[in-house]
C-alpha atoms as a PDB file:
ATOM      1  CA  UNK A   1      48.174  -9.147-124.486  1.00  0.00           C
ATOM      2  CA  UNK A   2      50.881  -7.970-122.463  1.00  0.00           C
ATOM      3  CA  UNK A   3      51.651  -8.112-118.811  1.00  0.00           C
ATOM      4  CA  UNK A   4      50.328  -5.034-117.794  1.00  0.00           C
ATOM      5  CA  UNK A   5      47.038  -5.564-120.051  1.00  0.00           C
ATOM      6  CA  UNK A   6      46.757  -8.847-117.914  1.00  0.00           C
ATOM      7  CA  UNK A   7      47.542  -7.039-114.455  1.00  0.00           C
ATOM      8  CA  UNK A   8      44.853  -4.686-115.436  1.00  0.00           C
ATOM      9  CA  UNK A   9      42.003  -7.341-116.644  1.00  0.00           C
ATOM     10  CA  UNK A  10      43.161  -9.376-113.618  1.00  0.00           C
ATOM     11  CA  UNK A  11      42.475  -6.164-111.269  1.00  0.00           C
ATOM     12  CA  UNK A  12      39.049  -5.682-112.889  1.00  0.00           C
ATOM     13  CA  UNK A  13      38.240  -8.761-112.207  1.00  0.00           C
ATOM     14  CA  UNK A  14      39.139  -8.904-108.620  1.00  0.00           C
ATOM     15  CA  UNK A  15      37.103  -5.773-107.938  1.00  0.00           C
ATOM     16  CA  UNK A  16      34.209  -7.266-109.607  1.00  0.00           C
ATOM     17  CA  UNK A  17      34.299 -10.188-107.529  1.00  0.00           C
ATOM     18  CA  UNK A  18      34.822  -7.758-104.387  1.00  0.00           C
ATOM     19  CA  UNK A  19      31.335  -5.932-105.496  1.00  0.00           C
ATOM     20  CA  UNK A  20      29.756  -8.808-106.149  1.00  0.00           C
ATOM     21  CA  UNK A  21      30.203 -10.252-102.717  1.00  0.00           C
ATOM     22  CA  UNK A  22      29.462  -6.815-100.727  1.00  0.00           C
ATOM     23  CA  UNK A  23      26.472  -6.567-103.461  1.00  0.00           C
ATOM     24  CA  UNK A  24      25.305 -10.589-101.619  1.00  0.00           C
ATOM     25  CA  UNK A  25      25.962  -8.972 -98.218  1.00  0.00           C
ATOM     26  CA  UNK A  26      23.807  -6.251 -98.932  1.00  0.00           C
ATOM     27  CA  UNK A  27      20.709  -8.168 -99.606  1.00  0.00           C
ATOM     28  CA  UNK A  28      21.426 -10.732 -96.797  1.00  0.00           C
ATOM     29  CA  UNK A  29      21.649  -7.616 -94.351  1.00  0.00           C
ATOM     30  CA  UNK A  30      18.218  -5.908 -95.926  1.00  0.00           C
ATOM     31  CA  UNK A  31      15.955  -9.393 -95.711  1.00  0.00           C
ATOM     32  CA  UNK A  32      17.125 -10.117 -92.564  1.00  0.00           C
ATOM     33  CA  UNK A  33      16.431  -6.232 -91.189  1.00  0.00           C
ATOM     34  CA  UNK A  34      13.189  -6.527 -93.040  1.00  0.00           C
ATOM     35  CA  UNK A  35      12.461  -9.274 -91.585  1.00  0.00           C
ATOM     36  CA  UNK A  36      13.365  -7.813 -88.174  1.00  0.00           C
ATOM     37  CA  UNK A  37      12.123  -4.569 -88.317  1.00  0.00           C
ATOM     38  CA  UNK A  38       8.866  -5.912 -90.207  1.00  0.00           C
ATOM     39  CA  UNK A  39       8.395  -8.724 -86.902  1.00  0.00           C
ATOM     40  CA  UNK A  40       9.058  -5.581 -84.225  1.00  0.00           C
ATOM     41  CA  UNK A  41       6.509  -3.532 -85.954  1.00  0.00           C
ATOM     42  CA  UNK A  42       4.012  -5.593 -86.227  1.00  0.00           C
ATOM     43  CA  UNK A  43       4.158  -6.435 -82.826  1.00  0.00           C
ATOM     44  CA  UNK A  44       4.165  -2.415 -82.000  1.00  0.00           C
ATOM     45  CA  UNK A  45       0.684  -2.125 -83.984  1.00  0.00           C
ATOM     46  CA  UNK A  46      -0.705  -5.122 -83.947  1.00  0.00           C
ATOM     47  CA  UNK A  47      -0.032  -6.985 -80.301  1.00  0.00           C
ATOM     48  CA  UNK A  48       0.905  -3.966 -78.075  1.00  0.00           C
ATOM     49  CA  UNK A  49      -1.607  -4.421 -75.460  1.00  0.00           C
ATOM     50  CA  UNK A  50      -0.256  -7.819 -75.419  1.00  0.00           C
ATOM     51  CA  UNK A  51       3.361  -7.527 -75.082  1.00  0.00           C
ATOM     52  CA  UNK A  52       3.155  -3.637 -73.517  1.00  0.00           C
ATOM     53  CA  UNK A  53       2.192  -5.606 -69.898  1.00  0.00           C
ATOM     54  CA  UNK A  54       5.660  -7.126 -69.850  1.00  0.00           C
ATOM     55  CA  UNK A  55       8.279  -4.518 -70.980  1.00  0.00           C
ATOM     56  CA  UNK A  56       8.418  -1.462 -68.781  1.00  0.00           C
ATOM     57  CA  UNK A  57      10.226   0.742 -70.952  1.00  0.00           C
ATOM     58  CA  UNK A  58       7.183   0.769 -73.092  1.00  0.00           C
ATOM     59  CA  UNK A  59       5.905   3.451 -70.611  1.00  0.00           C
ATOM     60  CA  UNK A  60       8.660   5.817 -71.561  1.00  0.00           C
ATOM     61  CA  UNK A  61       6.279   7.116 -74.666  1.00  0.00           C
ATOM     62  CA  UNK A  62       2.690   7.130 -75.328  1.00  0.00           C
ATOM     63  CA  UNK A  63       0.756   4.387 -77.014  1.00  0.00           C
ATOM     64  CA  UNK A  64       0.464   6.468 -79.779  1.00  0.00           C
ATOM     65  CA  UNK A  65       4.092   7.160 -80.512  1.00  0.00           C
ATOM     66  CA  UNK A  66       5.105   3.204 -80.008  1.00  0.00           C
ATOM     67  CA  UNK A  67       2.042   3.158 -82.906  1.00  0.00           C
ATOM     68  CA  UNK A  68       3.786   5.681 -85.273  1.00  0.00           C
ATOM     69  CA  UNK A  69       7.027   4.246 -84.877  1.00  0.00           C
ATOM     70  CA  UNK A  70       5.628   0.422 -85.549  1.00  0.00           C
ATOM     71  CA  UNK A  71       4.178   2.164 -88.627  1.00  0.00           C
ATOM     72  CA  UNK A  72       7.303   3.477 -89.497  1.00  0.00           C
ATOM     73  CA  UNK A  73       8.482   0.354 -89.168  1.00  0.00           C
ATOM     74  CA  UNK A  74       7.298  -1.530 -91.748  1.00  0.00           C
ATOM     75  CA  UNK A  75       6.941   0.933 -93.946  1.00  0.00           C
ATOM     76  CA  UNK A  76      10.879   0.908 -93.696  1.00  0.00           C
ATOM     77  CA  UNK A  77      10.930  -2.931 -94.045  1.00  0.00           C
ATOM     78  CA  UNK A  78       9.407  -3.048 -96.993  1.00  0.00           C
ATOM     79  CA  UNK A  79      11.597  -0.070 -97.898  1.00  0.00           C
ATOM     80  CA  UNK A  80      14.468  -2.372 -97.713  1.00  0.00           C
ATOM     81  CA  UNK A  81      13.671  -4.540-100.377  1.00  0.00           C
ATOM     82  CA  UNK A  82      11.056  -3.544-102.606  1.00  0.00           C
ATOM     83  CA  UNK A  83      12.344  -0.295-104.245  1.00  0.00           C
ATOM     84  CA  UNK A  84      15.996  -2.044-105.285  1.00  0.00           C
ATOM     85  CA  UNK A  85      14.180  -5.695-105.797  1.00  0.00           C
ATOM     86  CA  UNK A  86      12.161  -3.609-108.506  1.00  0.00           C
ATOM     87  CA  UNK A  87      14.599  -1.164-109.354  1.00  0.00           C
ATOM     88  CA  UNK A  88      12.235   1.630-108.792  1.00  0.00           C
ATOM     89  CA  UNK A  89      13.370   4.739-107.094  1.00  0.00           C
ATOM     90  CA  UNK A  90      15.949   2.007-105.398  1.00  0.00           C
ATOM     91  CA  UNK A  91      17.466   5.565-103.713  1.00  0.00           C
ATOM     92  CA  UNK A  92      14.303   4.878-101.139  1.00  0.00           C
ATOM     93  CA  UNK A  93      16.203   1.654 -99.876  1.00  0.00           C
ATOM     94  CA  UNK A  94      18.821   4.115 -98.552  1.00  0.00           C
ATOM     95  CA  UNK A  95      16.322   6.517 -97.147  1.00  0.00           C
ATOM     96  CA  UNK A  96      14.334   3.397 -95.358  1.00  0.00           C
ATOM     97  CA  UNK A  97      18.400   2.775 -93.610  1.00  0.00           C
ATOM     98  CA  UNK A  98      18.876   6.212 -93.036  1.00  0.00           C
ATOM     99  CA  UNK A  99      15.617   6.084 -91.396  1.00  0.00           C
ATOM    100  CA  UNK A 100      16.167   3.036 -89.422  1.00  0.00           C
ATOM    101  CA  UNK A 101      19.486   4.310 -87.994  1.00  0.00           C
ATOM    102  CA  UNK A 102      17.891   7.094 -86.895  1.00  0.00           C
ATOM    103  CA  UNK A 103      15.116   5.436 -84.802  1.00  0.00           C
ATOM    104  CA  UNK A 104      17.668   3.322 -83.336  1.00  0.00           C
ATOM    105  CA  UNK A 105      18.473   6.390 -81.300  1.00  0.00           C
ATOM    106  CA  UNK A 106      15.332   7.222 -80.095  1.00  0.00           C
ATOM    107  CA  UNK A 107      15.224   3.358 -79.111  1.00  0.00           C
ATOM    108  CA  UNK A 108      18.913   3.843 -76.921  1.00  0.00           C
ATOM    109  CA  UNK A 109      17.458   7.077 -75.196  1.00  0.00           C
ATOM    110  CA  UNK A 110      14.474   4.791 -74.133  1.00  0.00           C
ATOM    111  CA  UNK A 111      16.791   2.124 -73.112  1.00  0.00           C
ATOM    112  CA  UNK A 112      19.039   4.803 -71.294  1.00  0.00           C
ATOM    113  CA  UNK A 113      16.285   6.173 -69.554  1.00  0.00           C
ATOM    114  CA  UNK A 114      15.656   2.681 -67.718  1.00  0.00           C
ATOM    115  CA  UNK A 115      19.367   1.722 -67.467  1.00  0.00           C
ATOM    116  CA  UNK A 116      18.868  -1.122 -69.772  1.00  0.00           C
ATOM    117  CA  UNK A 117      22.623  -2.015 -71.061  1.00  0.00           C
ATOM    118  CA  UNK A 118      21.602  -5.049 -73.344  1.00  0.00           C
ATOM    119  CA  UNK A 119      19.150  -3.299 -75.230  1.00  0.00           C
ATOM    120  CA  UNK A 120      21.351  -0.410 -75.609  1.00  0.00           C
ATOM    121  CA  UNK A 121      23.870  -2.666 -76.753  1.00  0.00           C
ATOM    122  CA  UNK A 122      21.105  -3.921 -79.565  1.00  0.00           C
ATOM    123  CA  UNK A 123      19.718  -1.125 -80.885  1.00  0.00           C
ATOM    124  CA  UNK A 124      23.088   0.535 -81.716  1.00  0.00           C
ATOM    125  CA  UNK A 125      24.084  -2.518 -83.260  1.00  0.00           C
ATOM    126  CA  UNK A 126      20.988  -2.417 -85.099  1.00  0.00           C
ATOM    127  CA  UNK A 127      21.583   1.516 -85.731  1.00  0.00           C
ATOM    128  CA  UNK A 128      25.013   0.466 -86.868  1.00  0.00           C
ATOM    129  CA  UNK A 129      23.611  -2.210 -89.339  1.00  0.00           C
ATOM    130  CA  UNK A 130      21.296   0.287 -90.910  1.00  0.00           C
ATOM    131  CA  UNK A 131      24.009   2.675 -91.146  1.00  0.00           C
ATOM    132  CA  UNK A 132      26.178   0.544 -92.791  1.00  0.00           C
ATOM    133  CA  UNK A 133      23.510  -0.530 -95.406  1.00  0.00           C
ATOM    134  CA  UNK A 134      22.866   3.089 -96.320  1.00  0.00           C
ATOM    135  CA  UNK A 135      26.308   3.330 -96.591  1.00  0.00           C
ATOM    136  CA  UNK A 136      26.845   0.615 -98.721  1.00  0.00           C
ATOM    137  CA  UNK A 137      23.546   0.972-101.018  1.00  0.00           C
ATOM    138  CA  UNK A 138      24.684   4.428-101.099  1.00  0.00           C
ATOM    139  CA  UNK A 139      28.553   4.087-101.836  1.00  0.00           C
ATOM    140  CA  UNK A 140      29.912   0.914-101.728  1.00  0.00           C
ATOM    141  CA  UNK A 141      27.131  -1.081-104.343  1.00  0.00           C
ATOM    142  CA  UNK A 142      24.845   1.397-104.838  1.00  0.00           C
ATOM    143  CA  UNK A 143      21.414   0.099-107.076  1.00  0.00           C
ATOM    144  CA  UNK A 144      20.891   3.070-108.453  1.00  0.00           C
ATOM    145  CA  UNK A 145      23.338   3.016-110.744  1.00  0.00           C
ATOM    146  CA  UNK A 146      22.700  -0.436-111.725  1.00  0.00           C
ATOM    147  CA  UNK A 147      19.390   0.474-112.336  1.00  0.00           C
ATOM    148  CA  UNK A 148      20.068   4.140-114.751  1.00  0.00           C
ATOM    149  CA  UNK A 149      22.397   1.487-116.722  1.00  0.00           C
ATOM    150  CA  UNK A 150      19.389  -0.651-118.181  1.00  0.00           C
END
């Protein structure tokens, strides 16, 4: 083999490395959103009389809305994981990000409305963090094509 053959197979290999390692971030970031996202909506459906009483920006929408959203929740949660764990229609893990993101902005208008910077500060983190794993799911290690290669 000659050099360049060996610049070339070493270049593969570094890039497969490089996937491999966002492809380990990936996961890490969708259990531990799951995990998050699957904890805040349980509390929204299951515990909201509960925990309601001590946050007051849980008055900015109806019950019913904080209900829907808790829903959409963990519906998104298991999003996250199951669809690419299974490799079936893994393109709903991006969709369950995309999703995510989104509500994060409905969460920083809430948080806006009651001048509440470290929540703000939160939830577009955690907007940023579902951004970035629809981005990545989506671009940079995308399952879907993992998955049409079986």
């Amino acid at each position: 083999m000659d050099l360049a053959g060996r610049n070339r197979a070493a270049r593969a290999d570094a890039e497969a490395k490089k996937r491999h390692t966002m492809n380990i971030l990936l996961w890490v970031l969708q259990v531990l959103a799951a995990l998050l996202y699957g904890a805040s909506g349980v509390m929204k459906v299951f515990m909201f009389d509960k925990i309601s009483a001590d946050v007051p920006t849980f008055g900015a929408l109806p019950r019913e809305a904080w209900m829907a959203l808790g829903i959409l929740e963990l519906v998104c949660a298991v999003g996250l994981i199951v669809p690419a764990a299974f490799r079936w229609h893994p393109s709903l893990t991006v969709v369950a990000a995309t999703v995510l993101a989104l509500e994060s902005l409905v969460f920083i208008w809430v948080h806006v409305q009651y001048r509440e910077i470290t929540p703000i500060i939160l939830s577009g983190v955690l907007g940023l963090l579902m951004a970035f794993i629809a981005y990545g799911r989506m671009f940079l290690k995308p399952i879907f094509l993992a998955a049409s290669r079986r």
